[in-house]
Structure formats: structure tokens, C-alpha cells
C-alpha atoms as a PDB file:
ATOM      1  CA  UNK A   1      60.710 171.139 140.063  1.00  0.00           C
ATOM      2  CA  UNK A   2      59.482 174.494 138.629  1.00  0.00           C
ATOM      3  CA  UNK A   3      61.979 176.460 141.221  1.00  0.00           C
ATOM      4  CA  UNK A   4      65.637 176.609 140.049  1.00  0.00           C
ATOM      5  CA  UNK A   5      68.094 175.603 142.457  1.00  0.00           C
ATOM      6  CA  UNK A   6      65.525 173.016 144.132  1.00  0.00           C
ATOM      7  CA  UNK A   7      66.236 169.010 144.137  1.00  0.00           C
ATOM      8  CA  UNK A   8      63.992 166.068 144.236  1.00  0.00           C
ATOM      9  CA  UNK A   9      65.681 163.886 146.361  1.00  0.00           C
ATOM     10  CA  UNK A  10      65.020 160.198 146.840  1.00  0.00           C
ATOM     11  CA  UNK A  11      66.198 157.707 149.243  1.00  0.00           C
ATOM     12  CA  UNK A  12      68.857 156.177 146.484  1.00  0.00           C
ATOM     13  CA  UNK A  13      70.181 159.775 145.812  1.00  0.00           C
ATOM     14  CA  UNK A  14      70.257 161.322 149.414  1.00  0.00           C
ATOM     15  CA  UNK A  15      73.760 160.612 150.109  1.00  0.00           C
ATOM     16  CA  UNK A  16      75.392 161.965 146.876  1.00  0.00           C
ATOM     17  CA  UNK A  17      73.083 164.827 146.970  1.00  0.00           C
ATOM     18  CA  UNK A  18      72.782 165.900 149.949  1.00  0.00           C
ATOM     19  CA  UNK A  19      75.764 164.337 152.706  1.00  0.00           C
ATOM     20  CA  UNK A  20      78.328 164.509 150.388  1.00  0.00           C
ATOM     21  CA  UNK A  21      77.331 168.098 148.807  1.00  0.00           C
ATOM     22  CA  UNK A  22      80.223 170.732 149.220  1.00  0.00           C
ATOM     23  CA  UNK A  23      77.669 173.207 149.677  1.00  0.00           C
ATOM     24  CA  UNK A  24      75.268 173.104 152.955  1.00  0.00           C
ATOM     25  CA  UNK A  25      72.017 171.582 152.304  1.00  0.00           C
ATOM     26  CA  UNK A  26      68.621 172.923 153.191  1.00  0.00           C
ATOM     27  CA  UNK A  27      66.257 169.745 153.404  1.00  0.00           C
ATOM     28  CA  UNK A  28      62.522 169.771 153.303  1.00  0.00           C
ATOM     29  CA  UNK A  29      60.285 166.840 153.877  1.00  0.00           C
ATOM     30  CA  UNK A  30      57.128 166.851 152.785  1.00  0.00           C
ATOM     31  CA  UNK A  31      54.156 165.304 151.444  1.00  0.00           C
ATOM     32  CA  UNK A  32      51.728 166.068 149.026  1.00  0.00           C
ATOM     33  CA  UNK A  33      48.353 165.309 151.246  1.00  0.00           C
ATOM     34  CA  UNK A  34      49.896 168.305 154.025  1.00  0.00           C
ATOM     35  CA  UNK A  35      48.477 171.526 154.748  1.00  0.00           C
ATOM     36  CA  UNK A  36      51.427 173.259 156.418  1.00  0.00           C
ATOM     37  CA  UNK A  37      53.790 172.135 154.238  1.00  0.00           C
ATOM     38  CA  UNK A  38      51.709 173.269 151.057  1.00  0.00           C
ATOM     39  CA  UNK A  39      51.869 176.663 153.183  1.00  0.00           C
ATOM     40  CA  UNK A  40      56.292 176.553 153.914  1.00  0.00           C
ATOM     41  CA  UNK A  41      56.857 175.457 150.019  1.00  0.00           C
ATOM     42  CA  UNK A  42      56.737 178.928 148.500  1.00  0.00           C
ATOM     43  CA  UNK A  43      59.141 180.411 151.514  1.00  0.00           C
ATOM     44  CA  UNK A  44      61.187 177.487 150.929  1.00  0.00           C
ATOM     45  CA  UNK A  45      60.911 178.053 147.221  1.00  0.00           C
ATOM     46  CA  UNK A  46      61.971 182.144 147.535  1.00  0.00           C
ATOM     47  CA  UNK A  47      64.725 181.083 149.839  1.00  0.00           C
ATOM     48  CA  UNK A  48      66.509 178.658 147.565  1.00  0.00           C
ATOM     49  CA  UNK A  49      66.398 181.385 144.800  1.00  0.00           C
ATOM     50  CA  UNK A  50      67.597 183.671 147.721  1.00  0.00           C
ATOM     51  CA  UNK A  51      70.538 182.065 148.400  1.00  0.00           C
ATOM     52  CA  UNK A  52      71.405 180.281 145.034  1.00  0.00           C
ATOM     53  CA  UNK A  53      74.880 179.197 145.095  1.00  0.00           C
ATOM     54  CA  UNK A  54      75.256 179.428 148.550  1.00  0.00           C
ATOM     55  CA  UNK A  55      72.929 177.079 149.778  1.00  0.00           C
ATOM     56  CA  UNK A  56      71.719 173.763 147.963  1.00  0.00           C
ATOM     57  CA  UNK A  57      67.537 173.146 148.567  1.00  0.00           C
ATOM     58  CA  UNK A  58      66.569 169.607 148.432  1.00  0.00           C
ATOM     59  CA  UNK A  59      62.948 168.564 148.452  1.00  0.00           C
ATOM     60  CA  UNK A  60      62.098 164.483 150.017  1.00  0.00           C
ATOM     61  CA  UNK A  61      58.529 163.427 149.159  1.00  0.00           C
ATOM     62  CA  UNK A  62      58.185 161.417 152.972  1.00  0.00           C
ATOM     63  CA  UNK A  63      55.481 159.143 150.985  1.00  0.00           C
ATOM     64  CA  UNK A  64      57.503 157.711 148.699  1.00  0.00           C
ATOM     65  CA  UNK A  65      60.904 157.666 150.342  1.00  0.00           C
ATOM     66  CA  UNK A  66      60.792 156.037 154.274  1.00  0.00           C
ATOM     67  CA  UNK A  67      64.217 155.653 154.522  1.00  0.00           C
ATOM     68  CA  UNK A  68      65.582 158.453 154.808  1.00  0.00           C
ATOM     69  CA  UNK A  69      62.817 160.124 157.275  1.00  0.00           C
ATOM     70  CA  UNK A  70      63.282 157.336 159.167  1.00  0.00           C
ATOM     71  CA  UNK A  71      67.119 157.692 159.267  1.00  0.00           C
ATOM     72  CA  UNK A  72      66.803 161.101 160.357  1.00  0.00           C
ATOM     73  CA  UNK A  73      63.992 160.438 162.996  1.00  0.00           C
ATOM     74  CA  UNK A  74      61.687 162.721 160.895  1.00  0.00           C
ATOM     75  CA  UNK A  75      58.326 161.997 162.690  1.00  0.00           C
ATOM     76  CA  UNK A  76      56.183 165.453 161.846  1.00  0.00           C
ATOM     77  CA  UNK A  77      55.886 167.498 158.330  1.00  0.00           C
ATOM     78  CA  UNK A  78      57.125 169.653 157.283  1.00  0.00           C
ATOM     79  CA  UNK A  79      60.248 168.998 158.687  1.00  0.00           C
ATOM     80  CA  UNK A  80      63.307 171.177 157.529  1.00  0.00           C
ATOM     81  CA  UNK A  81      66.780 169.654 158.180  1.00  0.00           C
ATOM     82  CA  UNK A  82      69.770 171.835 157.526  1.00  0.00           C
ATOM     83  CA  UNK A  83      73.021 169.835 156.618  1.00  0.00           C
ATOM     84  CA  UNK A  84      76.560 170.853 156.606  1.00  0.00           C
ATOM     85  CA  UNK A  85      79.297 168.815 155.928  1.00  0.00           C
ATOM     86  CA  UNK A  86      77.430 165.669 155.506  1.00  0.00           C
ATOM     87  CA  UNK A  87      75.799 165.894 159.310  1.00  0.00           C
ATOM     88  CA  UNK A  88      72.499 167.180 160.122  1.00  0.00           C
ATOM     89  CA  UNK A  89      73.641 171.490 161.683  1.00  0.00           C
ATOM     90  CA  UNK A  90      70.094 172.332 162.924  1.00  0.00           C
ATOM     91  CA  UNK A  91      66.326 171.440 161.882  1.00  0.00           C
ATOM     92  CA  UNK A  92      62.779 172.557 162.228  1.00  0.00           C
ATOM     93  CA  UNK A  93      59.803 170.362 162.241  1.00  0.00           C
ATOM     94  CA  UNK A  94      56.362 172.480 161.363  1.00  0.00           C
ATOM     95  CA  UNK A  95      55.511 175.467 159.994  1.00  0.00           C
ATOM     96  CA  UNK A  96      57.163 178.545 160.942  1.00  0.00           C
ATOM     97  CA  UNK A  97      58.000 182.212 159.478  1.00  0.00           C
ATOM     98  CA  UNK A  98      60.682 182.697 156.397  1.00  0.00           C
ATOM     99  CA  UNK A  99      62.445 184.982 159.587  1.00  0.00           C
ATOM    100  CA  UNK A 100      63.026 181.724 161.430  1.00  0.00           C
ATOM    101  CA  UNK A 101      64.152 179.439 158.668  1.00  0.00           C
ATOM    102  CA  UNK A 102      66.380 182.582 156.986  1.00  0.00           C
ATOM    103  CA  UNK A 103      68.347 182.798 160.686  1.00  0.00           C
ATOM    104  CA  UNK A 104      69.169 178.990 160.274  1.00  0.00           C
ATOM    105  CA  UNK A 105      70.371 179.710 157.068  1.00  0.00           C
ATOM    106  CA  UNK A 106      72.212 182.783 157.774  1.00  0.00           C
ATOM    107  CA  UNK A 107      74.434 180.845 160.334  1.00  0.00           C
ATOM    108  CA  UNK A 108      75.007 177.936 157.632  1.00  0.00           C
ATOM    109  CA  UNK A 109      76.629 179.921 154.797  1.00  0.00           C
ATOM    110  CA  UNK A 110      78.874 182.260 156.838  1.00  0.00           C
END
């Protein structure tokens, strides 16, 4: 990943990266053939160096990892789940302004 602070996660490293992360856990699935979520990466991308060391930013390519979209009943892209704790805190599915994802954030890390 060119960003700092921003994971590839697969299916057979979601669980140590991302449930059992001490840190909450901004997840964004995505796929390389979407428009919209072409158009959230570089908000995604200024958020995790926005909040570096407060929130962790994990990236799931949907195409080559089912399980864990499927797990999570991830049916649209982009879809951002935000985990804390290990359980899934809030999500949004689609594109939407850096406002909207930064207020999910905002009630994660306080």
C-alpha cells in the first residue's frame, strides 16, 4: 500500500488484524473494477494518515477474499465497516462525504 498506516487484509489475516486489534479498525471493501470506491480511496487514504495511531485502516480486495464479505453480509461496494473491540460499531455501504465517514470515526476513538 503506498498510504502509511493502511493494511491489506485477506481472509486468513482478518481476525488477527482486524477483530483482535487493540486499536478500532476502519474497514474498507473494495474492488478494483469499482467506480465509487476508486472515488472513497483517497478520503479513506487522508483519513488513515488523519488519525494514525488512533485508528487502524484496513483495506479487503472483495474479489479475492469472499469470506470475509460474506461473513459480514457485505453485499454493495464500497462498503466501510468500523470495528471496535473485535465486533462490527457502525458501517457504511457506498460512497459518501469524508464529513460522514470522519463522524463515525470521531465516535470510535473517544
Amino acid at each position: 500500500m503506498a498510504v502509511q498506516g493502511i493494511f491489506e487484509v485477506s481472509d486468513a489475516t482478518f481476525e488477527q488484524e482486524v477483530l483482535k486489534s487493540t486499536q478500532p479498525v476502519l474497514v474498507d471493501f473494495w474492488a478494483s473494477w469499482c467506480g465509487p470506491c476508486k472515488a472513497i480511496a483517497p478520503i479513506v487514504d487522508e483519513l488513515a494518515t488523519k488519525y494514525a495511531g488512533q485508528l487502524k485502516v484496513a483495506k479487503v480486495n472483495v474479489d479475492q477474499n469472499s469470506a470475509t464479505p460474506s461473513r459480514y453480509g457485505v453485499r454493495g461496494i464500497p462498503a466501510l465497516l468500523f470495528f471496535k473491540d473485535g465486533k462490527v460499531a457502525d458501517q457504511i455501504v457506498g460512497y459518501v462525504p469524508q464529513e460522514s465517514i470522519e463522524d463515525k470515526i470521531k465516535k470510535l476513538v473517544i
